[in-house]
PDB file of N, CA and C in Angstrom:
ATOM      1  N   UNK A   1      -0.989  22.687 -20.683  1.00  0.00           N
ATOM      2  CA  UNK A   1      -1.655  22.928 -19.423  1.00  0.00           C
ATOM      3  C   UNK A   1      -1.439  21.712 -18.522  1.00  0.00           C
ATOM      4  N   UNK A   2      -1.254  21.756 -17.379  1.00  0.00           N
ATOM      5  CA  UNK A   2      -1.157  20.798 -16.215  1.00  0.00           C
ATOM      6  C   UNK A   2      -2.011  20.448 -15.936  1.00  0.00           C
ATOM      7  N   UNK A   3      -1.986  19.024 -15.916  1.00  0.00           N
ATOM      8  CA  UNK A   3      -3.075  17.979 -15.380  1.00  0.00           C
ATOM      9  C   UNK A   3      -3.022  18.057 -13.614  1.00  0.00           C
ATOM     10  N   UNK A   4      -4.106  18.331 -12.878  1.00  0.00           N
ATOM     11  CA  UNK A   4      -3.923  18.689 -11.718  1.00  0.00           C
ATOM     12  C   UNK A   4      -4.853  17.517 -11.115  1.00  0.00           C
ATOM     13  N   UNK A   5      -5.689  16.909 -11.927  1.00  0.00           N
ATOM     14  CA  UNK A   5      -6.554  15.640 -11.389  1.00  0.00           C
ATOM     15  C   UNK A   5      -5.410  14.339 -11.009  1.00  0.00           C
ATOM     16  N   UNK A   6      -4.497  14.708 -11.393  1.00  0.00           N
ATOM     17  CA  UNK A   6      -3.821  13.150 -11.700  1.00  0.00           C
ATOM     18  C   UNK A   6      -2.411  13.251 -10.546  1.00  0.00           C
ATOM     19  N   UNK A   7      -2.749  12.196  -9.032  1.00  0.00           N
ATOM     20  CA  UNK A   7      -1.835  12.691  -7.826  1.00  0.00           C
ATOM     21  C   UNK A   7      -0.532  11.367  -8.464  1.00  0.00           C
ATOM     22  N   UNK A   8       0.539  11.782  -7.930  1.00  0.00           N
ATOM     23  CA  UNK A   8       1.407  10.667  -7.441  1.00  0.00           C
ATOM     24  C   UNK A   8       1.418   9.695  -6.224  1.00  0.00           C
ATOM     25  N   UNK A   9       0.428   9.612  -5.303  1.00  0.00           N
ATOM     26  CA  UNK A   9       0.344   8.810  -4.825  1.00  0.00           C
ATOM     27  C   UNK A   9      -1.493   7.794  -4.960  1.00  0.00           C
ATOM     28  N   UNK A  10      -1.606   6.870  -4.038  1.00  0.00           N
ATOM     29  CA  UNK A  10      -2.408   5.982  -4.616  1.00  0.00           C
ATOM     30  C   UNK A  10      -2.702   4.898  -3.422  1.00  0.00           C
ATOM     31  N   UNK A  11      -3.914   4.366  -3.482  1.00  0.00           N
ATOM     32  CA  UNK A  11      -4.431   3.661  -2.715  1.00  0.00           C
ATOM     33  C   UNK A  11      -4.233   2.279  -3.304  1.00  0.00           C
ATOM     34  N   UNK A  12      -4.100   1.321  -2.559  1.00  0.00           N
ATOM     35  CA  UNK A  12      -3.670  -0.047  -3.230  1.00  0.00           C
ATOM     36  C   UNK A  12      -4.609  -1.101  -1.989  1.00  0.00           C
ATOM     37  N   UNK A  13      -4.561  -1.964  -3.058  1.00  0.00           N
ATOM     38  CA  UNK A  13      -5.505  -3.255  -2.566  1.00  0.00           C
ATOM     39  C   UNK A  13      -4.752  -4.346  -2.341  1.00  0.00           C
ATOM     40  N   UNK A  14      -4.245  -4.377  -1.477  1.00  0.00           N
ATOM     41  CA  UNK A  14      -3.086  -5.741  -1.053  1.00  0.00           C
ATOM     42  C   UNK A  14      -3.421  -7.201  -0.745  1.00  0.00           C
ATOM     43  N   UNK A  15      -2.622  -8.027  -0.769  1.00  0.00           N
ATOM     44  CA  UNK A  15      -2.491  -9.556  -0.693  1.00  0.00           C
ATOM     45  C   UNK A  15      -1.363  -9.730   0.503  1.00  0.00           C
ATOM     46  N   UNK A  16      -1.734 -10.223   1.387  1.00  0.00           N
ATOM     47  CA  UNK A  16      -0.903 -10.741   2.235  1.00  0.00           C
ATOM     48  C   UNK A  16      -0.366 -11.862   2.183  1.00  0.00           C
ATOM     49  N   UNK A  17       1.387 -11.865   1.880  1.00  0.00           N
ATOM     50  CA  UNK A  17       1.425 -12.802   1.397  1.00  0.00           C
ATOM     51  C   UNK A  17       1.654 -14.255   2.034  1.00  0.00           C
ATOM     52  N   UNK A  18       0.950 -14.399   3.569  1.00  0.00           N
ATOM     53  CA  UNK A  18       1.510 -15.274   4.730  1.00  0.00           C
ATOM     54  C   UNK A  18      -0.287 -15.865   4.675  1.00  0.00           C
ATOM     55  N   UNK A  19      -1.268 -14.841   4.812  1.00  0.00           N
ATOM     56  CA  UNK A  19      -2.136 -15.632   5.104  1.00  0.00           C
ATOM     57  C   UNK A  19      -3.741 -15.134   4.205  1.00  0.00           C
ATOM     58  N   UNK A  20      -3.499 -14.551   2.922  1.00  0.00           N
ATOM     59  CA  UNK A  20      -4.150 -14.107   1.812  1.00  0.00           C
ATOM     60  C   UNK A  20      -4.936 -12.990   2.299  1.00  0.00           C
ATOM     61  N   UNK A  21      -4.815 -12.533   3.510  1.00  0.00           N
ATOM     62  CA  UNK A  21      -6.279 -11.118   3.873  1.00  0.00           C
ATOM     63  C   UNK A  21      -6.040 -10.315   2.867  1.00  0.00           C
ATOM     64  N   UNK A  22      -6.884  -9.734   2.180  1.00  0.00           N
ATOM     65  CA  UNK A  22      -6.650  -8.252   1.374  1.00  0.00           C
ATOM     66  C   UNK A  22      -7.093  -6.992   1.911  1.00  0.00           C
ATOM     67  N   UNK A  23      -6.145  -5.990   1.970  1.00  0.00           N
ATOM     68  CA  UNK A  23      -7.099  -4.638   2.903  1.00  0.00           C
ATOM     69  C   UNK A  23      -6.267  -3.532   1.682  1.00  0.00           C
ATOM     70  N   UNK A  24      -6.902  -2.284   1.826  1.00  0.00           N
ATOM     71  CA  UNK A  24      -6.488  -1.167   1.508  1.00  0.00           C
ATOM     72  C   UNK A  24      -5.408  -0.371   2.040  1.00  0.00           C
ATOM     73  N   UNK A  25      -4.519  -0.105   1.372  1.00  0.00           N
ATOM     74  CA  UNK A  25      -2.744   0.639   1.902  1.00  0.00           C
ATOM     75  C   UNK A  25      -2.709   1.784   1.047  1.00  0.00           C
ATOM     76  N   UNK A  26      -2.323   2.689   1.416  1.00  0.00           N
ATOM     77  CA  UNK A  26      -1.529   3.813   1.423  1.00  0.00           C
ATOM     78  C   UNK A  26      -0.707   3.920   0.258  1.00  0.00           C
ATOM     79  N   UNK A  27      -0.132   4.147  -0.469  1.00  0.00           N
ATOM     80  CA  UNK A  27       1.708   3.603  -1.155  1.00  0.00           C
ATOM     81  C   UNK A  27       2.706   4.342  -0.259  1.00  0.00           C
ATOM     82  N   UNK A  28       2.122   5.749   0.323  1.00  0.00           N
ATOM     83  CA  UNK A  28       2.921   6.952   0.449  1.00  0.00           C
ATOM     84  C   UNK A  28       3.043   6.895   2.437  1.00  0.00           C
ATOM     85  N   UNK A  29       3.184   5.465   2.890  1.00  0.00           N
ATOM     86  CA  UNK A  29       2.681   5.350   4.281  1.00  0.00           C
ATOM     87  C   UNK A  29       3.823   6.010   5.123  1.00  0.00           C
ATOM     88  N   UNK A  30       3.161   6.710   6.183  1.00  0.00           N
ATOM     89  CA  UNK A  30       4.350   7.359   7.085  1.00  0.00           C
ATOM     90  C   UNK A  30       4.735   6.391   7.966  1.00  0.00           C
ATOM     91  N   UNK A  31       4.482   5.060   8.429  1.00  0.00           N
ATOM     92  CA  UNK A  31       4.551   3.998   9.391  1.00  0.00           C
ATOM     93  C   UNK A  31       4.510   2.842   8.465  1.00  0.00           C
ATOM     94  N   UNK A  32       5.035   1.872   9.043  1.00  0.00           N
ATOM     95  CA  UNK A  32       4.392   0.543   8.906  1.00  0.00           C
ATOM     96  C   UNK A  32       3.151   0.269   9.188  1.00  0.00           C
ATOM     97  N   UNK A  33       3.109  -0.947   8.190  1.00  0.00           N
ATOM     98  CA  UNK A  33       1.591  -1.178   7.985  1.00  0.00           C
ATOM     99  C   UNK A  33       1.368  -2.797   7.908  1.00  0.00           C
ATOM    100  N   UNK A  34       0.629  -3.533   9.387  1.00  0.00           N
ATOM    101  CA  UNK A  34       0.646  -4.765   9.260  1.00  0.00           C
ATOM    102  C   UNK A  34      -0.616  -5.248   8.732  1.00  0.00           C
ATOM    103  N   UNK A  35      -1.044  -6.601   8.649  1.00  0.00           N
ATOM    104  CA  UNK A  35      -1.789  -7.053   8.142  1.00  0.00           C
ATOM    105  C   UNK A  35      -2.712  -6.974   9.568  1.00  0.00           C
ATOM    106  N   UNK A  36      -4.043  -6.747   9.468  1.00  0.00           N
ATOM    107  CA  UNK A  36      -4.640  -7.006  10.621  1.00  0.00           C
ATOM    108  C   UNK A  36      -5.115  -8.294  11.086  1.00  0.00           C
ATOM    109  N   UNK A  37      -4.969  -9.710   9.879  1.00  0.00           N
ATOM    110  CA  UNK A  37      -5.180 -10.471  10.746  1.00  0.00           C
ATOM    111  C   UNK A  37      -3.904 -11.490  11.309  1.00  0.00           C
ATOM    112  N   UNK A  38      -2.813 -11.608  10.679  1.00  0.00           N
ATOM    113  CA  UNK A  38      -1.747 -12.055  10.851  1.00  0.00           C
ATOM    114  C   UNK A  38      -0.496 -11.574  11.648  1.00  0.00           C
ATOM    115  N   UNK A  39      -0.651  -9.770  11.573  1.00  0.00           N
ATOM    116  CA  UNK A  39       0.430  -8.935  12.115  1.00  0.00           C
ATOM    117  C   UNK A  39       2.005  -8.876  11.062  1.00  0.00           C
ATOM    118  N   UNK A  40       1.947  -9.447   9.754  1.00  0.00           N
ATOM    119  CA  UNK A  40       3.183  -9.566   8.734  1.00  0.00           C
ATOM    120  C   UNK A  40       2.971  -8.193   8.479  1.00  0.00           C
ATOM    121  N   UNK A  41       3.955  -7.391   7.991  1.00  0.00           N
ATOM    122  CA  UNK A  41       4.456  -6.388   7.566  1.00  0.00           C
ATOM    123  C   UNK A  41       4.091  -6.050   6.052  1.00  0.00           C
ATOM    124  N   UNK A  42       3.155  -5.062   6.084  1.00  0.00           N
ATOM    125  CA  UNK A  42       2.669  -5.175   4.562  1.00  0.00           C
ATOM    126  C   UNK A  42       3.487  -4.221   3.658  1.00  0.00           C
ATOM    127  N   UNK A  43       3.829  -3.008   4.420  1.00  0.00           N
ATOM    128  CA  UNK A  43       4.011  -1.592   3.886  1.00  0.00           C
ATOM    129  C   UNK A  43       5.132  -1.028   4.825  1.00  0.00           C
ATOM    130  N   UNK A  44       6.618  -0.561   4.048  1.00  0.00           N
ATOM    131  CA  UNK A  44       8.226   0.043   5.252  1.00  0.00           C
ATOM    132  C   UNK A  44       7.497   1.517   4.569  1.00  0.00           C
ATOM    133  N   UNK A  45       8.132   2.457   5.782  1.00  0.00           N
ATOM    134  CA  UNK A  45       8.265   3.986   4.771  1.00  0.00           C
ATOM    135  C   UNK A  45       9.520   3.705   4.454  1.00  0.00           C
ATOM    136  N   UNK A  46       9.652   4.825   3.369  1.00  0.00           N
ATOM    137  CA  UNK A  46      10.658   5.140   2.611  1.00  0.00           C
ATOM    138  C   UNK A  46      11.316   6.386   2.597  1.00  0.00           C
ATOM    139  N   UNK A  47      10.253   7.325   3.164  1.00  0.00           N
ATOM    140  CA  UNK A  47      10.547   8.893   3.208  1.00  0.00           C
ATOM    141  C   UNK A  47      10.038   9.337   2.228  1.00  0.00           C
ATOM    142  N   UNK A  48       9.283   8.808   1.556  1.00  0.00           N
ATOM    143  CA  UNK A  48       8.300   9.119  -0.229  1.00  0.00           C
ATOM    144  C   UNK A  48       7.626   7.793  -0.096  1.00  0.00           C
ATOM    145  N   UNK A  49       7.751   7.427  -1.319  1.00  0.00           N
ATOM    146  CA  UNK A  49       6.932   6.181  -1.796  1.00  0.00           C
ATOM    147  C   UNK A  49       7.336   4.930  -0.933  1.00  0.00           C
ATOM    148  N   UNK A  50       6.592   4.371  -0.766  1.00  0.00           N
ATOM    149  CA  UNK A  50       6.838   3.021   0.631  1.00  0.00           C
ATOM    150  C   UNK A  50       7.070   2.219   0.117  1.00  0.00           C
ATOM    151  N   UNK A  51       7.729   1.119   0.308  1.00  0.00           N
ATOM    152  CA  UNK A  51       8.170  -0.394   0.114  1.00  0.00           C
ATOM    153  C   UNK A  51       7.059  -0.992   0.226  1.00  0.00           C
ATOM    154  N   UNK A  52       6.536  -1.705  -0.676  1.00  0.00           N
ATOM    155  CA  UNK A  52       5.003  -3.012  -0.438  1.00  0.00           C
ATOM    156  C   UNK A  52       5.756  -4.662  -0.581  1.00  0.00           C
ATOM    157  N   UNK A  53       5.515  -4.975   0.629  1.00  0.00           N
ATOM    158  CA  UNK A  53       5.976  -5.902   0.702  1.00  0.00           C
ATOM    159  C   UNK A  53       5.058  -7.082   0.295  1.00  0.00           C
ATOM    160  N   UNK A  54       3.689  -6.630   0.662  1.00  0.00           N
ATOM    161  CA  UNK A  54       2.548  -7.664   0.019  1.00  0.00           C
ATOM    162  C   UNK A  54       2.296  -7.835  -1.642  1.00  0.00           C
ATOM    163  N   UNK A  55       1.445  -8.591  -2.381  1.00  0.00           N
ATOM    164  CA  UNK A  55       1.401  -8.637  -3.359  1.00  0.00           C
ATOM    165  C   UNK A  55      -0.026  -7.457  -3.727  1.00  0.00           C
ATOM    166  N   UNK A  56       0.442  -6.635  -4.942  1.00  0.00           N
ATOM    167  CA  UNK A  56      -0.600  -5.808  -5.283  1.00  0.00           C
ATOM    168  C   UNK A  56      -1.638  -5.920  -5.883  1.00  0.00           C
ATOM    169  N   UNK A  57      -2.874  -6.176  -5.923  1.00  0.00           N
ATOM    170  CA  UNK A  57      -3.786  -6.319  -6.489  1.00  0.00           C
ATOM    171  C   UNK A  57      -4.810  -5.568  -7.709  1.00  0.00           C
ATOM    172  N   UNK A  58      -4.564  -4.830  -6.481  1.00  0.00           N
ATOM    173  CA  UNK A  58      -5.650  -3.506  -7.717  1.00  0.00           C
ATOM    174  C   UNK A  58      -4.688  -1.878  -7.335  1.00  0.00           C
ATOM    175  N   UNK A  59      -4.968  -1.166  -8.312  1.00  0.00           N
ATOM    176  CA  UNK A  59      -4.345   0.493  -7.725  1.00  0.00           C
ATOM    177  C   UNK A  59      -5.620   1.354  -7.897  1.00  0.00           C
ATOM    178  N   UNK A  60      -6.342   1.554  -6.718  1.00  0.00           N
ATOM    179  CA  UNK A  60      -7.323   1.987  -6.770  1.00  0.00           C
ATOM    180  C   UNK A  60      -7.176   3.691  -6.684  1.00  0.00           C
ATOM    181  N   UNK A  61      -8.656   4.122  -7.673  1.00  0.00           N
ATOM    182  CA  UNK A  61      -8.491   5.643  -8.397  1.00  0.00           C
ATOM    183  C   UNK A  61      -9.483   6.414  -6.945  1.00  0.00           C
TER     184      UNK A  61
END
């Protein structure tokens, strides 16, 4: 039977890696995604799963 609780994508808890803010990202982002207090580039799309350019912290459920 198929597990239907369990998605492929995922919320993540990031590290910026220019000036340490941590915020909540996407993995699956349709845009870029900057840091809000620095403006560095946290998150490229990919057309699926996104490029994280920050450091990951937690993969939140």
């Amino acid at each position: 039977m198929a597990n239907f609780n369990k998605t492929k994508s995922n919320f993540l808890k990031v590290k910026c890696i220019d000036c340490g803010n941590q915020q909540i990202i996407f993995d699956h982002a349709a845009s870029n995604v900057q840091c809000i207090i620095c403006g560095k580039t946290l998150v490229k799309p990919k057309g699926g799963k996104s490029e994280i350019v920050a450091q990951i912290i937690e993969v939140l459920d």
